[in-house]
C-alpha atoms as a PDB file:
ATOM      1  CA  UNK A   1      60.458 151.918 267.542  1.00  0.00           C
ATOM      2  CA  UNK A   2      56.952 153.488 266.375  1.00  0.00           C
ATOM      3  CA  UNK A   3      54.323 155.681 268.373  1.00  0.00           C
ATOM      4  CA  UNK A   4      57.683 157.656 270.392  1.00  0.00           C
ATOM      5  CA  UNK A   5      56.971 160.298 272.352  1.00  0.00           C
ATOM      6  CA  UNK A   6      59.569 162.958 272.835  1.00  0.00           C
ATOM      7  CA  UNK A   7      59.255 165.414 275.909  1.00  0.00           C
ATOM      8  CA  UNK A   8      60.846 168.450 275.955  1.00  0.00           C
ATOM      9  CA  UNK A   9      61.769 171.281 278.838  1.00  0.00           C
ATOM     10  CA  UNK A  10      61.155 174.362 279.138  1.00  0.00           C
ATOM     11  CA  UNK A  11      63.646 176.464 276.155  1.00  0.00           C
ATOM     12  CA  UNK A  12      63.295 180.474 277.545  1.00  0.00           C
ATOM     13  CA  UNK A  13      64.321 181.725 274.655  1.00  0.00           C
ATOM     14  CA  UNK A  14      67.507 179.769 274.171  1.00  0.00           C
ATOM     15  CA  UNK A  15      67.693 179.073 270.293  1.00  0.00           C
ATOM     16  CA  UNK A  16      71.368 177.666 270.371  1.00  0.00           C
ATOM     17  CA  UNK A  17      70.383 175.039 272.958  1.00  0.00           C
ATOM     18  CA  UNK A  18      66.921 174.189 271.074  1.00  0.00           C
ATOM     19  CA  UNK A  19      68.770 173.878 268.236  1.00  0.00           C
ATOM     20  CA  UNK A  20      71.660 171.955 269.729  1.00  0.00           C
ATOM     21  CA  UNK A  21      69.125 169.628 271.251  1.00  0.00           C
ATOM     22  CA  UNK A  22      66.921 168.766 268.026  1.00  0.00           C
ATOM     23  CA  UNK A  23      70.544 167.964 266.775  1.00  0.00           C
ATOM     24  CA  UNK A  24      71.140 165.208 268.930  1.00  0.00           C
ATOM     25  CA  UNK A  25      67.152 163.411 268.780  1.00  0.00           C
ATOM     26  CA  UNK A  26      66.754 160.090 266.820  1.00  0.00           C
ATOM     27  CA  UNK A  27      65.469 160.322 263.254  1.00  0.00           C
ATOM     28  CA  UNK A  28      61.393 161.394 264.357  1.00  0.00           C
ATOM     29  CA  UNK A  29      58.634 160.359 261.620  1.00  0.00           C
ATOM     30  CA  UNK A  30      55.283 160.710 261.660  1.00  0.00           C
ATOM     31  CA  UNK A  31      54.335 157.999 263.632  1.00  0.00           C
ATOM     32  CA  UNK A  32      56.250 159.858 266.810  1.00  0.00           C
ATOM     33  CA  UNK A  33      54.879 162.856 269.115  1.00  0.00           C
ATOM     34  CA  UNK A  34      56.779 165.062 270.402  1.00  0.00           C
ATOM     35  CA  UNK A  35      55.459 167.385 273.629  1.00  0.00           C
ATOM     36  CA  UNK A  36      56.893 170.802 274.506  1.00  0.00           C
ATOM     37  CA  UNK A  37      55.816 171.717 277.835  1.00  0.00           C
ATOM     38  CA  UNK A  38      55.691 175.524 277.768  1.00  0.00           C
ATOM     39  CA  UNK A  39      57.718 178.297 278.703  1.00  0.00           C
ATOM     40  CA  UNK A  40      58.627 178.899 274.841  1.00  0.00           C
ATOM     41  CA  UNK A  41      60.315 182.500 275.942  1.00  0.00           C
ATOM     42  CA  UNK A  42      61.860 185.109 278.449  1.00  0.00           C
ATOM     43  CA  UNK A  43      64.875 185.081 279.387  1.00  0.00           C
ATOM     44  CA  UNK A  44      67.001 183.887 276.778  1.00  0.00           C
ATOM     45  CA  UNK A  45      67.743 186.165 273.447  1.00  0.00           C
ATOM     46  CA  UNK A  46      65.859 184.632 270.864  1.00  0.00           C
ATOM     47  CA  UNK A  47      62.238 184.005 271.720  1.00  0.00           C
ATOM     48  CA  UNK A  48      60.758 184.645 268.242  1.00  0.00           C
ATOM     49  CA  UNK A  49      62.827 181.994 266.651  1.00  0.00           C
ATOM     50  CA  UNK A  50      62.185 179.120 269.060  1.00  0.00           C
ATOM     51  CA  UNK A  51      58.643 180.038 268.862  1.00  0.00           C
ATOM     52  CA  UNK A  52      59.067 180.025 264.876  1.00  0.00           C
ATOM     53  CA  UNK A  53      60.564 176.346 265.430  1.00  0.00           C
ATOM     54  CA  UNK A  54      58.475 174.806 267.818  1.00  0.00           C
ATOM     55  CA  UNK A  55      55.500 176.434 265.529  1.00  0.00           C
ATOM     56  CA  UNK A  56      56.640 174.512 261.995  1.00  0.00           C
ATOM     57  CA  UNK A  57      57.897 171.522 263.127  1.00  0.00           C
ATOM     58  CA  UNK A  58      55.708 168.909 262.751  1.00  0.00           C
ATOM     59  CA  UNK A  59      55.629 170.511 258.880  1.00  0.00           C
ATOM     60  CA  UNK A  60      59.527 169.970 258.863  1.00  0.00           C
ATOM     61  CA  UNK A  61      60.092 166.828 260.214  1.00  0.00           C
ATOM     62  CA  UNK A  62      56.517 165.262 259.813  1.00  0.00           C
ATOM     63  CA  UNK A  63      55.709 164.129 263.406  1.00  0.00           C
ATOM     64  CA  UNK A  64      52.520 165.017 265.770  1.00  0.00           C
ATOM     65  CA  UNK A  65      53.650 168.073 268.062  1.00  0.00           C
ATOM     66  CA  UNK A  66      51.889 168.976 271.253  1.00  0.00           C
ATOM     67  CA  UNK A  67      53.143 172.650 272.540  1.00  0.00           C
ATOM     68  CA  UNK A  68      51.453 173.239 276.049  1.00  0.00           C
ATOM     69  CA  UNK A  69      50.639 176.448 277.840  1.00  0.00           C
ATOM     70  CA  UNK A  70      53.550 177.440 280.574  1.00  0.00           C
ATOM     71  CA  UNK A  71      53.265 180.005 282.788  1.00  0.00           C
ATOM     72  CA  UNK A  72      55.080 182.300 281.090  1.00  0.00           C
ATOM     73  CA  UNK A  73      53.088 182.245 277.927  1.00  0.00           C
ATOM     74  CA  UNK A  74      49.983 182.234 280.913  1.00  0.00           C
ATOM     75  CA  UNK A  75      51.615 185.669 282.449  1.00  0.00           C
ATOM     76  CA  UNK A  76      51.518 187.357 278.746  1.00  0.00           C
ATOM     77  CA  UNK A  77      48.114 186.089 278.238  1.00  0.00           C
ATOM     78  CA  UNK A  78      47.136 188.077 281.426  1.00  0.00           C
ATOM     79  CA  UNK A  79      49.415 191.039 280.627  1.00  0.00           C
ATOM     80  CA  UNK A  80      47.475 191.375 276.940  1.00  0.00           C
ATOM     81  CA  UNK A  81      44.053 190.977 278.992  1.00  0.00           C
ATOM     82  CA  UNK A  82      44.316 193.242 281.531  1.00  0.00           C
ATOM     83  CA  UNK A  83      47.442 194.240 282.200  1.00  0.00           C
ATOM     84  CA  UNK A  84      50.170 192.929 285.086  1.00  0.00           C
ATOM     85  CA  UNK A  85      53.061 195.027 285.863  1.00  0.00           C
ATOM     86  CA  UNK A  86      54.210 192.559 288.668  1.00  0.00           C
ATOM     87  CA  UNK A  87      54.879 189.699 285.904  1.00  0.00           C
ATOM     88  CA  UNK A  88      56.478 192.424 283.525  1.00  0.00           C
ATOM     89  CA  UNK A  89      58.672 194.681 286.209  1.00  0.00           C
ATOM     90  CA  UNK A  90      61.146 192.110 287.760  1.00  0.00           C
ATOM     91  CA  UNK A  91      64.513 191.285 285.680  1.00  0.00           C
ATOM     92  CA  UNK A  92      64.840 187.933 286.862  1.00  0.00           C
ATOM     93  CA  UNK A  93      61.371 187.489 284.326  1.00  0.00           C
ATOM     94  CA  UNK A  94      62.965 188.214 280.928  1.00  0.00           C
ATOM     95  CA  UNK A  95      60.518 190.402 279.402  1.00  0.00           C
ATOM     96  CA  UNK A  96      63.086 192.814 278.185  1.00  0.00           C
ATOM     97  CA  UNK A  97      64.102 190.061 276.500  1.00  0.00           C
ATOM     98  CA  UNK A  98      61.634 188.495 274.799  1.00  0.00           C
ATOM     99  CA  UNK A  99      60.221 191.834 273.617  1.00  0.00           C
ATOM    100  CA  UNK A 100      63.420 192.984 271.899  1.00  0.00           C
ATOM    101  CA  UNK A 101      63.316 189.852 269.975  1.00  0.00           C
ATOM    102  CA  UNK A 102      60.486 190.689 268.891  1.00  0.00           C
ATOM    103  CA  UNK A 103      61.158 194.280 267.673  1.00  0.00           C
ATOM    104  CA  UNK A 104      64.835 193.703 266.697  1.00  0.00           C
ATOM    105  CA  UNK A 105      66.507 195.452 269.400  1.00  0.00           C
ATOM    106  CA  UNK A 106      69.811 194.503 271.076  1.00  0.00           C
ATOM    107  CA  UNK A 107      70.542 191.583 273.438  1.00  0.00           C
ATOM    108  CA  UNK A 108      69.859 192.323 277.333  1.00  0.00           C
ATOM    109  CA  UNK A 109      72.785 193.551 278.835  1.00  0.00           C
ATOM    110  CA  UNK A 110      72.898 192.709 282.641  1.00  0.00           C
ATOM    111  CA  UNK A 111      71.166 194.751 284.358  1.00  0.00           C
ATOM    112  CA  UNK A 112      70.115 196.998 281.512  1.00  0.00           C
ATOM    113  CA  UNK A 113      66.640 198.590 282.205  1.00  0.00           C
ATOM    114  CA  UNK A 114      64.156 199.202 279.481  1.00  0.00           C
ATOM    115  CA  UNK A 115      63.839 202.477 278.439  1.00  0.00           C
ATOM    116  CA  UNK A 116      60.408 204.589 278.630  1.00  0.00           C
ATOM    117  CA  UNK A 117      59.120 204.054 275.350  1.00  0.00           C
ATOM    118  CA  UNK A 118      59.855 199.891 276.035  1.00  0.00           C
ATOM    119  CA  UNK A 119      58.278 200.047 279.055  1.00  0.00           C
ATOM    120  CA  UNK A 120      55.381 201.131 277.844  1.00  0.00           C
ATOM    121  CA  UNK A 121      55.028 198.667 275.149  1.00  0.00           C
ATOM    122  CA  UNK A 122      56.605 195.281 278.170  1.00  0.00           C
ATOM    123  CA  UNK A 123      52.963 196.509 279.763  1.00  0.00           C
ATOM    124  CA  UNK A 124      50.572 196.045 277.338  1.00  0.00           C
ATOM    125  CA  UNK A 125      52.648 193.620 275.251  1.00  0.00           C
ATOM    126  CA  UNK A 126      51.724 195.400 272.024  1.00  0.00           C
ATOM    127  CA  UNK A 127      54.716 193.674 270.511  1.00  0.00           C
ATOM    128  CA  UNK A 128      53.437 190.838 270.028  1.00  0.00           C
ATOM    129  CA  UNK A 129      52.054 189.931 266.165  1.00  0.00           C
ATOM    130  CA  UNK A 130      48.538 188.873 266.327  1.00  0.00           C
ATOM    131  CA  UNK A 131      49.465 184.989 265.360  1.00  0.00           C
ATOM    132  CA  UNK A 132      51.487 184.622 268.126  1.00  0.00           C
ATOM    133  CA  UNK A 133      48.948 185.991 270.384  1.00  0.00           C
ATOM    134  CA  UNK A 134      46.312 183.878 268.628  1.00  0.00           C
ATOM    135  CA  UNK A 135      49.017 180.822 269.140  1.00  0.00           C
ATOM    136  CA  UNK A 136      48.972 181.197 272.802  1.00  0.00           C
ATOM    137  CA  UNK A 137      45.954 181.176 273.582  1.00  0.00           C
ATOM    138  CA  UNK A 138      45.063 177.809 271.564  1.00  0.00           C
ATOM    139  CA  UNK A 139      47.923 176.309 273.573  1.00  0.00           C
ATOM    140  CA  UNK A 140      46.813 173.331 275.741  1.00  0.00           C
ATOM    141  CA  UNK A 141      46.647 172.920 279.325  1.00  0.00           C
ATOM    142  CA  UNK A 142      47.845 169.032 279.340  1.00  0.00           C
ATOM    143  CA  UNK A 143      48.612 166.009 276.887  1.00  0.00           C
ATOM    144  CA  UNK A 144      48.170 162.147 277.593  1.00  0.00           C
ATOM    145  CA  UNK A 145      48.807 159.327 276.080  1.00  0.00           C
ATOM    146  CA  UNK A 146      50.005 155.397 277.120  1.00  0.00           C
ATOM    147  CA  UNK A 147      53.287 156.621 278.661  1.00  0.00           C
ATOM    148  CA  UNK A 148      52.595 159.392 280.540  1.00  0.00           C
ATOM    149  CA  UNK A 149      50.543 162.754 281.269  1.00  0.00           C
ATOM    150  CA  UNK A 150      52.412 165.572 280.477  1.00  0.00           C
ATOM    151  CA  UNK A 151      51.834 168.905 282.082  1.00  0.00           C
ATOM    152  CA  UNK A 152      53.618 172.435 282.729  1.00  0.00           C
ATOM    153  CA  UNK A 153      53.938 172.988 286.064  1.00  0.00           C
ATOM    154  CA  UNK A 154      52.306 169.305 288.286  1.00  0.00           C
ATOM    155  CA  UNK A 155      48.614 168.253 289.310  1.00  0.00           C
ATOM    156  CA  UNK A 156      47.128 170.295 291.393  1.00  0.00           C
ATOM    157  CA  UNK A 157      46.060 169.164 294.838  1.00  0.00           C
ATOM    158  CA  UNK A 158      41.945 168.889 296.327  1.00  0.00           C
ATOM    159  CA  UNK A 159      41.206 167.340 299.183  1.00  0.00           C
ATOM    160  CA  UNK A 160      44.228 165.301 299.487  1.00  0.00           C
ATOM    161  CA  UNK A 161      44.071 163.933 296.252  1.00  0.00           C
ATOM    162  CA  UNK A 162      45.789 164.778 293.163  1.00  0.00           C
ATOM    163  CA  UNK A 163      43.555 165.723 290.557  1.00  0.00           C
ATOM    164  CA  UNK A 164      43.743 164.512 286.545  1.00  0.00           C
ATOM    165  CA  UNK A 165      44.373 167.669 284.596  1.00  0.00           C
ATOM    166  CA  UNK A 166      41.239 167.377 283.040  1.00  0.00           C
ATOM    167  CA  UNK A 167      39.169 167.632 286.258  1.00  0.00           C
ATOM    168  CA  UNK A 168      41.530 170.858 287.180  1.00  0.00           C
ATOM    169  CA  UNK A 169      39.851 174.200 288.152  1.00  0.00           C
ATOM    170  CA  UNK A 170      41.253 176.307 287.824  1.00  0.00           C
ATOM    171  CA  UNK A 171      43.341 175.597 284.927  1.00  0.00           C
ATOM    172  CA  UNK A 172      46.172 178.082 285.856  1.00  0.00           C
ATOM    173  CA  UNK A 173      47.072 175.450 288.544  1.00  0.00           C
ATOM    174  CA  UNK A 174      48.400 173.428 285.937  1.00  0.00           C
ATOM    175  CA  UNK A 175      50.841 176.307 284.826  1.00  0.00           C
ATOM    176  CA  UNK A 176      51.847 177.299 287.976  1.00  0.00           C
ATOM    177  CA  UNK A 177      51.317 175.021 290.868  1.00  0.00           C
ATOM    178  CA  UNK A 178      55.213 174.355 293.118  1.00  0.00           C
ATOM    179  CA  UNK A 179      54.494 171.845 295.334  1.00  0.00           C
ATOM    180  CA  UNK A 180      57.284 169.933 297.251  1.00  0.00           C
ATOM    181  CA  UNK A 181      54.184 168.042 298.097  1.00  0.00           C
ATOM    182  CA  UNK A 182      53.184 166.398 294.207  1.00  0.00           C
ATOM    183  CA  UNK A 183      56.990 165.615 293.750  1.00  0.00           C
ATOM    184  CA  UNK A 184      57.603 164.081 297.129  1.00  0.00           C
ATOM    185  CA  UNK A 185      54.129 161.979 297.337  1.00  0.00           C
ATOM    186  CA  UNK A 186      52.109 161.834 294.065  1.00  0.00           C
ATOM    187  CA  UNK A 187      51.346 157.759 292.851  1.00  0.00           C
ATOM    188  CA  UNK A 188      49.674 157.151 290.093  1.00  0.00           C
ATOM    189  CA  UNK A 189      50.300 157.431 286.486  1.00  0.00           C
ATOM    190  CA  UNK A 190      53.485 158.318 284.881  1.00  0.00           C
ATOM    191  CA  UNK A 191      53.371 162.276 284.580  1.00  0.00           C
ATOM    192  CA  UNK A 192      56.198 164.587 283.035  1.00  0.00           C
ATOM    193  CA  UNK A 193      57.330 167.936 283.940  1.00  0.00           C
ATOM    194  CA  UNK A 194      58.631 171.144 283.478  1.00  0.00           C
ATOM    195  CA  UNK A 195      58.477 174.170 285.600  1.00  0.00           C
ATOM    196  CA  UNK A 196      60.708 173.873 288.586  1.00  0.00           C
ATOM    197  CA  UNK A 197      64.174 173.950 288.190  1.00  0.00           C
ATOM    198  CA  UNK A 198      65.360 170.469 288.909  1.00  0.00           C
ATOM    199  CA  UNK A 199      68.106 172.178 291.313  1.00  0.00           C
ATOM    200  CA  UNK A 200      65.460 172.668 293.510  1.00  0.00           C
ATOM    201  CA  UNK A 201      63.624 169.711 293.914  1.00  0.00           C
ATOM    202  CA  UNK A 202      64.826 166.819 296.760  1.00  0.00           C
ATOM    203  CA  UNK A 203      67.780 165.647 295.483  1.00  0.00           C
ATOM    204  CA  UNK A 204      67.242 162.395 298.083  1.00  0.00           C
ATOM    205  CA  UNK A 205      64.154 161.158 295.742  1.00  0.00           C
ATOM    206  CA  UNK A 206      65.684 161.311 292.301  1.00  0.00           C
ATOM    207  CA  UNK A 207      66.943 158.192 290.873  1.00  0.00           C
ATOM    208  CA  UNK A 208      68.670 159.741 288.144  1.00  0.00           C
ATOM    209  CA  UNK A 209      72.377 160.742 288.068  1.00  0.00           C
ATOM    210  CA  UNK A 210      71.980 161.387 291.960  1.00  0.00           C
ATOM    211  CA  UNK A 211      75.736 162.872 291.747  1.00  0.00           C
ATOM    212  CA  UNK A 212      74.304 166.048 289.476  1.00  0.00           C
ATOM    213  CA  UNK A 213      71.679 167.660 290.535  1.00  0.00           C
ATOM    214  CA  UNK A 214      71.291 170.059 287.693  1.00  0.00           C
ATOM    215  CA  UNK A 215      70.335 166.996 285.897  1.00  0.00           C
ATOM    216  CA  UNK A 216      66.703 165.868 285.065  1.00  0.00           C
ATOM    217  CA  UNK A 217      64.899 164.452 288.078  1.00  0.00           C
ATOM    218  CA  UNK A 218      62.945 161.376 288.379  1.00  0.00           C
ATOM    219  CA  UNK A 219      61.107 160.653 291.291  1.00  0.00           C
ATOM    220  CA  UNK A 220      58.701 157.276 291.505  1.00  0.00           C
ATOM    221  CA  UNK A 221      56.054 158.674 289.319  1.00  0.00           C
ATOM    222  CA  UNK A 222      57.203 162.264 288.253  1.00  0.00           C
ATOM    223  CA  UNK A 223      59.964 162.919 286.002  1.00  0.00           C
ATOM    224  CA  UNK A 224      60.869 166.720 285.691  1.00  0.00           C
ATOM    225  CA  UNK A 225      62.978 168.370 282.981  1.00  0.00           C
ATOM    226  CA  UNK A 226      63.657 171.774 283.770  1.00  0.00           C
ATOM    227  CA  UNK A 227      67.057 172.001 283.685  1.00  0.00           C
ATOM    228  CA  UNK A 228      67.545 175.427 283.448  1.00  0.00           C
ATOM    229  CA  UNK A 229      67.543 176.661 279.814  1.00  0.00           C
ATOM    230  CA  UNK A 230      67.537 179.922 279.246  1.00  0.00           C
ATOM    231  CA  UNK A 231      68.805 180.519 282.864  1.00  0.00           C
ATOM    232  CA  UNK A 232      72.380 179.408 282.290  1.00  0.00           C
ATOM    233  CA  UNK A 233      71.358 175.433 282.050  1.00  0.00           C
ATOM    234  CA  UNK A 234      70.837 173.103 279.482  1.00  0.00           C
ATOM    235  CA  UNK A 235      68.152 171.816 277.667  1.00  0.00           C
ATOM    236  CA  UNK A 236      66.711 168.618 278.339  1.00  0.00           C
ATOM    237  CA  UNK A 237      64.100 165.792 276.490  1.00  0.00           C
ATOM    238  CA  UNK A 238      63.459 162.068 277.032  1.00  0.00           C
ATOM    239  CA  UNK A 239      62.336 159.569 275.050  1.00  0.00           C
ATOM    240  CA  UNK A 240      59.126 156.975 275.836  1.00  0.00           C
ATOM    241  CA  UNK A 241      58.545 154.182 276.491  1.00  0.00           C
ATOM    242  CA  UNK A 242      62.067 153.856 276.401  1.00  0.00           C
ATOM    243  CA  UNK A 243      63.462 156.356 278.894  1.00  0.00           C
ATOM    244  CA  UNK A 244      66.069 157.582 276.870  1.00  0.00           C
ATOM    245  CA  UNK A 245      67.774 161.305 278.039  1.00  0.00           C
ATOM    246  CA  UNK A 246      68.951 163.624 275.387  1.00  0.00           C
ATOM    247  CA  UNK A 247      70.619 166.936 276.707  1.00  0.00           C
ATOM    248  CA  UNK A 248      71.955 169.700 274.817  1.00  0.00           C
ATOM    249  CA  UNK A 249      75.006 170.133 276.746  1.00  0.00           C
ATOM    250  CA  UNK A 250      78.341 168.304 276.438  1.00  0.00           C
ATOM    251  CA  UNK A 251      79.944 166.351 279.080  1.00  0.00           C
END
């Protein structure tokens, strides 16, 4: 089937289930998209490399690729700018992580804390190369096209309504808006996300493998695929207009 569009979760910094994941998609030409939607690292051990990957692969496999802005690409933006220990100080983050991927130091241990020279380079992120910076910030806030809008985080809410991403202001609501609210009572056109943890979204609305609710989530007109990469979960994509779920875990 031609004109595909392939949505994929949020990674964290999980090479081996990016990889695993790309393993198990359809043969993708260049008449397919396919959409990332953010959170590219933190967390996981290898955030260079999926970055590397997302990057080139519309060169390797010859499709249209869409890589939108998450938060935590947002956060670094901010922590580059002006600085924000709050994003950069709590474990449960993955800065550590990231940053030794960059630099070629050793996986996280649990609970291992930076030392004093790393801490000083987590808050200005100073190990970043200047194309990756330059990457982040020409990221995207949303993508659209016949199947779906496809977003980070949700549509942010104004005066009862939910707004397009394109009227959004500011645009960091698109990155980092949680509302129980969008999942729960948003109509309209189909839109995709990442974000939230699919574990914690109502497991009542979900008409998708109601028995596991680590699974993707699929409300009336929201489908979310956060399902916990990079945070001891799996990766997840689907396939439009024909609905089709691709994980990188076995069952």
């Amino acid at each position: 089937m031609a004109h595909r569009t392939f949505a994929i979760g949020d990674i964290h910094g999980d090479l081996e289930h990016l990889n695993l994941l790309l393993g198990k998609l359809p043969a993708i030409d260049g008449e397919d998209t396919v959409v990332f939607l953010g959170d590219y690292l933190d967390r996981g051990p290898r955030s260079k490399e999926v970055i590397q990957i997302v990057r080139a692969l519309d060169h390797l496999v010859g499709c249209n690729v869409i890589c939108l802005r998450g938060n935590h690409e947002d956060a670094w933006l901010r922590v580059l700018d002006r600085g924000w220990p709050e994003f950069v100080l709590p474990p449960v983050n993955g800065c550590l992580a990231t940053m030794r991927s960059f630099t070629g130091g050793a996986v996280v241990a649990e609970d291992e804390a930076p030392s004093q020279e790393e801490w000083t380079q987590l808050f200005a992120g100073s190990f970043f190369p200047d194309d990756i910076v330059a990457w982040m910030k020409t990221l995207p806030d949303y993508y659209e096209d016949d199947h779906a809008i496809y977003v980070h985080a949700g549509l942010h809410e104004r005066a009862g309504a939910f707004v397009h991403p394109r009227d959004t202001d500011p645009k960091a609501a698109l990155f980092w808006t949680r509302s129980e609210e969008f999942f729960r009572n948003y109509r309209g056109k189909r839109v995709v996300v990442g974000h939230t943890k699919t574990t914690l979204l109502p497991p009542e609305l979900s008409s998708y493998t109601v028995h596991d609710p680590t699974d993707l989530w699929a409300g009336e007109n929201v489908v979310a695929i956060d399902t916990g990469c990079g945070k001891g979960g799996f990766l997840t994509a689907v396939e439009f207009p024909a609905c089709v779920v691709y994980e990188s875990r076995t069952r």
